[in-house]
N, C-alpha and C. Protein backbone atom coordinates (compact mmCIF):
# COMPACT_ATOMS: atom_id res chain seq x y z
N UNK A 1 -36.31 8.40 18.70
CA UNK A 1 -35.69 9.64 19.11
C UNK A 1 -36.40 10.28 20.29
N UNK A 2 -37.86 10.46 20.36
CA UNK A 2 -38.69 10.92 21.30
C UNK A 2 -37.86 9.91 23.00
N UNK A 3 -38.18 8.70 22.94
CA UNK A 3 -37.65 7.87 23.95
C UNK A 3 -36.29 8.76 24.71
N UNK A 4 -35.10 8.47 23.42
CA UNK A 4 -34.00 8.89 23.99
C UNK A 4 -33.74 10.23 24.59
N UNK A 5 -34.53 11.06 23.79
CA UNK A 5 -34.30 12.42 24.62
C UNK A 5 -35.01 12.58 25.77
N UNK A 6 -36.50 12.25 25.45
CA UNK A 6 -37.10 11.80 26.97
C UNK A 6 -36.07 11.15 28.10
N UNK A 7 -35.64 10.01 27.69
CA UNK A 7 -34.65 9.46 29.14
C UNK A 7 -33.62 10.28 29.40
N UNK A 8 -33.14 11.51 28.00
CA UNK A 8 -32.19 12.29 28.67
C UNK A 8 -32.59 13.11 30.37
N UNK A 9 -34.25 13.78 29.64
CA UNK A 9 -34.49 14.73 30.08
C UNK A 9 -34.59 14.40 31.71
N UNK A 10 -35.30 13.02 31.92
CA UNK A 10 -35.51 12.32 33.21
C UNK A 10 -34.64 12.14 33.88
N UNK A 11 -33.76 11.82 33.26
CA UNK A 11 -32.24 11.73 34.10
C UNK A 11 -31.86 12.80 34.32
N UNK A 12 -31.96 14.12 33.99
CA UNK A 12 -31.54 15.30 34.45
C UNK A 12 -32.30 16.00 35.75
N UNK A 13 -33.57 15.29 35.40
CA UNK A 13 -35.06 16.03 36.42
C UNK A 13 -34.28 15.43 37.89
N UNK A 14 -33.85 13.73 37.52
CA UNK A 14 -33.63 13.25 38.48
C UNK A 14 -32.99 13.80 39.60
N UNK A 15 -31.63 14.05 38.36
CA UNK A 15 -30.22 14.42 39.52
C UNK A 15 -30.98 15.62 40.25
N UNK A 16 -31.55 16.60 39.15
CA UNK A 16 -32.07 18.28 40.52
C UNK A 16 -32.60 17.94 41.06
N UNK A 17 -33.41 17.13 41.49
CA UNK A 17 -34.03 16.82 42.49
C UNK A 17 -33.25 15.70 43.64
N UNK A 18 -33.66 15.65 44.43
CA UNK A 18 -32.70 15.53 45.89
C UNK A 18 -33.26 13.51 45.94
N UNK A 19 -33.80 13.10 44.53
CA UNK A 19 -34.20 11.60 44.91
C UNK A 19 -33.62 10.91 45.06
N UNK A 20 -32.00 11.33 44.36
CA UNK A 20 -30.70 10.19 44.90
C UNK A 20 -29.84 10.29 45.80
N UNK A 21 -30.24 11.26 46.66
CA UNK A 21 -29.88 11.46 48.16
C UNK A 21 -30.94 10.21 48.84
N UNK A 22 -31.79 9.86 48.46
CA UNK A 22 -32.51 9.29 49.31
C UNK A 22 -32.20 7.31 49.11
N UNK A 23 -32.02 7.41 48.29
CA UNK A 23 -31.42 5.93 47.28
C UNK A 23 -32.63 5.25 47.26
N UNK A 24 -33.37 6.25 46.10
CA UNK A 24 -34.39 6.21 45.27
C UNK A 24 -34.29 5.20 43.70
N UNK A 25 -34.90 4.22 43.23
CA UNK A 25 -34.33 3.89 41.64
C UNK A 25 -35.79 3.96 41.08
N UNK A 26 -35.37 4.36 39.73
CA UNK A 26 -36.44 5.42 38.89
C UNK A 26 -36.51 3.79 37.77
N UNK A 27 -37.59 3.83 37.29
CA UNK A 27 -38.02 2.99 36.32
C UNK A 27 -38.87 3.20 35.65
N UNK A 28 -38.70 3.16 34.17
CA UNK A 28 -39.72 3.81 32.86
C UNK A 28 -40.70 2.41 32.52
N UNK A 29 -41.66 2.62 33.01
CA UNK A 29 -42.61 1.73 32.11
C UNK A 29 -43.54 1.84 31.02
N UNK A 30 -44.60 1.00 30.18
CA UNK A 30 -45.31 1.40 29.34
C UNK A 30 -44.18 2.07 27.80
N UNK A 31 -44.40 3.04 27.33
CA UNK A 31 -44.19 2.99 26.21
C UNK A 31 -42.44 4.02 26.06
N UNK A 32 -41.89 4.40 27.78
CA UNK A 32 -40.63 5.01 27.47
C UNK A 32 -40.05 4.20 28.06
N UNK A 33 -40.16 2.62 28.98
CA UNK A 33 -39.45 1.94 29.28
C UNK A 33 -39.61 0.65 27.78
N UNK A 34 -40.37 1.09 27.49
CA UNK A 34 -39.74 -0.12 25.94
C UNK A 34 -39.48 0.45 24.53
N UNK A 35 -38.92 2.01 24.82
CA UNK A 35 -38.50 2.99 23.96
C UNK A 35 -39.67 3.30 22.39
N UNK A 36 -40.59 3.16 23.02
CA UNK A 36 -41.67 3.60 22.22
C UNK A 36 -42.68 5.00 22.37
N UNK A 37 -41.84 5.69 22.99
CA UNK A 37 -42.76 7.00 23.07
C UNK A 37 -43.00 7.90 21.92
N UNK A 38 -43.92 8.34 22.06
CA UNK A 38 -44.54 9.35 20.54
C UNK A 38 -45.07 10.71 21.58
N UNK A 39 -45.03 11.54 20.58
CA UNK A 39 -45.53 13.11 20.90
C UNK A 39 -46.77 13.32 22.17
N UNK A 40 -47.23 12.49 22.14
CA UNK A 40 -48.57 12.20 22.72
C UNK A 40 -48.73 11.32 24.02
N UNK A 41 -47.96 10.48 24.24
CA UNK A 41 -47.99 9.89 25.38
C UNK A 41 -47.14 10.61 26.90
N UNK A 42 -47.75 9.79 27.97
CA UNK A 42 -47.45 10.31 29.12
C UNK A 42 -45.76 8.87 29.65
N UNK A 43 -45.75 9.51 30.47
CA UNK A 43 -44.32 8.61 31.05
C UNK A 43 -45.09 7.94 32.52
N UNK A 44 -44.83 6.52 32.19
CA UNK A 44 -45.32 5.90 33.09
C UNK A 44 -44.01 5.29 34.25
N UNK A 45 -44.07 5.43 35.28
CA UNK A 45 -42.77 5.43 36.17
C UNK A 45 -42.82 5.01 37.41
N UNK A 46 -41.85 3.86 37.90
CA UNK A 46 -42.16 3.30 39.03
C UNK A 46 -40.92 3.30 40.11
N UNK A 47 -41.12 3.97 41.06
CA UNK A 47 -39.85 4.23 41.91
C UNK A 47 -39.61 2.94 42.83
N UNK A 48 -38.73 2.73 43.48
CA UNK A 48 -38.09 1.52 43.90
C UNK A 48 -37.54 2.13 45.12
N UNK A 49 -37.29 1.59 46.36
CA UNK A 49 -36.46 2.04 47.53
C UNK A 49 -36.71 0.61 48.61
N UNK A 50 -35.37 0.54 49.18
CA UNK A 50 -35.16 -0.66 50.21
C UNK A 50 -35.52 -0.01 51.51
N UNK A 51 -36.19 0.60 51.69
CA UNK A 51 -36.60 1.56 52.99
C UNK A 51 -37.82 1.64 52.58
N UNK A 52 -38.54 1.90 53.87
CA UNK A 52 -40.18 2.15 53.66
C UNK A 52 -39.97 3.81 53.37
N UNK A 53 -41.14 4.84 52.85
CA UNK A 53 -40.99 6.02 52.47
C UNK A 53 -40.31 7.09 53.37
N UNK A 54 -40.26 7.92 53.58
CA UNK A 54 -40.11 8.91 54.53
C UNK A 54 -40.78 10.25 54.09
N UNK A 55 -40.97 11.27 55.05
CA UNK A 55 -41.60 12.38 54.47
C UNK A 55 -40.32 12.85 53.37
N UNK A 56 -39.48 13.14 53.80
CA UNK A 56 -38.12 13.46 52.73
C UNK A 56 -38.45 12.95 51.99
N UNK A 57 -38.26 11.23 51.77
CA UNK A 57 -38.37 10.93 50.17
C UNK A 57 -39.73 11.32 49.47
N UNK A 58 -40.98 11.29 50.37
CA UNK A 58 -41.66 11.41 49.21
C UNK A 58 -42.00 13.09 49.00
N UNK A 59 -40.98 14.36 49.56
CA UNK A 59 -41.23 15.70 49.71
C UNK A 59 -40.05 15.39 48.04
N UNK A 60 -39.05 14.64 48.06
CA UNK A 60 -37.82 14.40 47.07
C UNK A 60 -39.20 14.26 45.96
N UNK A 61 -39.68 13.17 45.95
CA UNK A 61 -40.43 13.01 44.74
C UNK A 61 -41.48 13.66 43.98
N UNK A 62 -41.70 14.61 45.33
CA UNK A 62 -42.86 15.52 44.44
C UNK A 62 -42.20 16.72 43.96
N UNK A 63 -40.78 16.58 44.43
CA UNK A 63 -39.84 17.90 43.59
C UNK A 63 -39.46 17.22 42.40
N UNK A 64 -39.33 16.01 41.87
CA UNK A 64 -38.81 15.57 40.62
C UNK A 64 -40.17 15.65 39.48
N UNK A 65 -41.68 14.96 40.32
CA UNK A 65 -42.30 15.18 39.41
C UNK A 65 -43.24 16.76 39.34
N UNK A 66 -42.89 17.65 40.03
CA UNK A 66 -42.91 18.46 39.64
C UNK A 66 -41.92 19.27 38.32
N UNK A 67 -40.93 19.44 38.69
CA UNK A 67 -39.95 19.09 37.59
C UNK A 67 -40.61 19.10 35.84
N UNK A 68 -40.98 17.63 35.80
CA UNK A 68 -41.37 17.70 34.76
C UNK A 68 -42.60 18.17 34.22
N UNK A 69 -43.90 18.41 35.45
CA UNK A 69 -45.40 17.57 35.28
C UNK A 69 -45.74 19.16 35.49
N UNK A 70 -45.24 20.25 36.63
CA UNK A 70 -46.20 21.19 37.21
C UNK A 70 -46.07 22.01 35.87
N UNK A 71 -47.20 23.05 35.66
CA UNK A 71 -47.80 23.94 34.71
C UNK A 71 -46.80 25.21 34.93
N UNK A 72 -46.04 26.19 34.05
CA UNK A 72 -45.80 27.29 34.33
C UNK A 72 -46.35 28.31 33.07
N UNK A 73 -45.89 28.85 32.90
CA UNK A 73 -46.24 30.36 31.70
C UNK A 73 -45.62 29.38 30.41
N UNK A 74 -44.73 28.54 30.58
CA UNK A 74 -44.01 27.80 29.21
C UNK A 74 -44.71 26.31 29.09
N UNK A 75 -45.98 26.54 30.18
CA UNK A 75 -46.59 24.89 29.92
C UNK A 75 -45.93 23.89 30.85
N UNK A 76 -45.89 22.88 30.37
CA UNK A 76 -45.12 21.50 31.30
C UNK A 76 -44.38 20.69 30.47
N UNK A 77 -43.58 19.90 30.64
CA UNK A 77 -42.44 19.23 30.02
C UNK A 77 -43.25 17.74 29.49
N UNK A 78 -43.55 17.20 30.62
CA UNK A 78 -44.27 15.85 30.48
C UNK A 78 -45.86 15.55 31.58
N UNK A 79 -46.74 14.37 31.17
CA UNK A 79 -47.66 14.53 31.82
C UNK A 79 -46.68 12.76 32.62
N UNK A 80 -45.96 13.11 33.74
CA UNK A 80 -45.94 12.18 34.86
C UNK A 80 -46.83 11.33 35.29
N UNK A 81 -47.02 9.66 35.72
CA UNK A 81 -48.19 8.82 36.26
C UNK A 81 -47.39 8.43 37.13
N UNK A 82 -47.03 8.34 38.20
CA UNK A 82 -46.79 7.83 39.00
C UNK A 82 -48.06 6.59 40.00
N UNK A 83 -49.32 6.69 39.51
CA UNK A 83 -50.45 6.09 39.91
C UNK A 83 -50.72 4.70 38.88
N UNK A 84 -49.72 3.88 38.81
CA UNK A 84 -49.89 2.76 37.89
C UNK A 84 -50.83 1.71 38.90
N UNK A 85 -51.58 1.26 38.06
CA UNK A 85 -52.86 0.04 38.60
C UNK A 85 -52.37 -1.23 38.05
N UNK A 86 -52.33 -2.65 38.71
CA UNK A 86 -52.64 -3.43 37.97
C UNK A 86 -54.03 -3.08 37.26
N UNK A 87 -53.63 -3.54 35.69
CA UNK A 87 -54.94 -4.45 35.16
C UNK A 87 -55.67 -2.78 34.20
């Protein structure tokens, strides 16, 4: 259940944010791309584009993971990684 509402929520962050103007593709890895998320884990996520970056896209992406990740008076939604390492 955690998974599914999570991918609701991402897919919503997505659309407000301007990343599919850019023809951006979003990908869940680690434990919400193999629908195993629990209370406690972060969303591991790997963006995709047939274009090298642009300031736009990556000004687009720090409005999506803000979205979920930045701190307000109600806290934050999710802790975002966009910094995946091999290994």
């Amino acid at each position: 259940d955690w998974s599914i509402a999570t991918e609701d929520i991402v897919k919503r962050a997505w659309k407000a944010s301007s990343c599919s103007a850019h023809n951006l593709v979003l990908m869940a890895m680690g434990k919400l791309g193999a629908m195993e998320l629990n209370l406690s884990s972060d969303i591991d996520l790997i963006v995709l584009s047939n274009a090298p970056a642009t300031k736009e896209s990556l000004k687009a992406l720090d409005e999506f993971r803000g979205i979920l990740n930045d701190v307000d008076e109600n806290g934050f939604c999710y802790r975002v990684d966009f910094d995946l390492r091999p290994g």
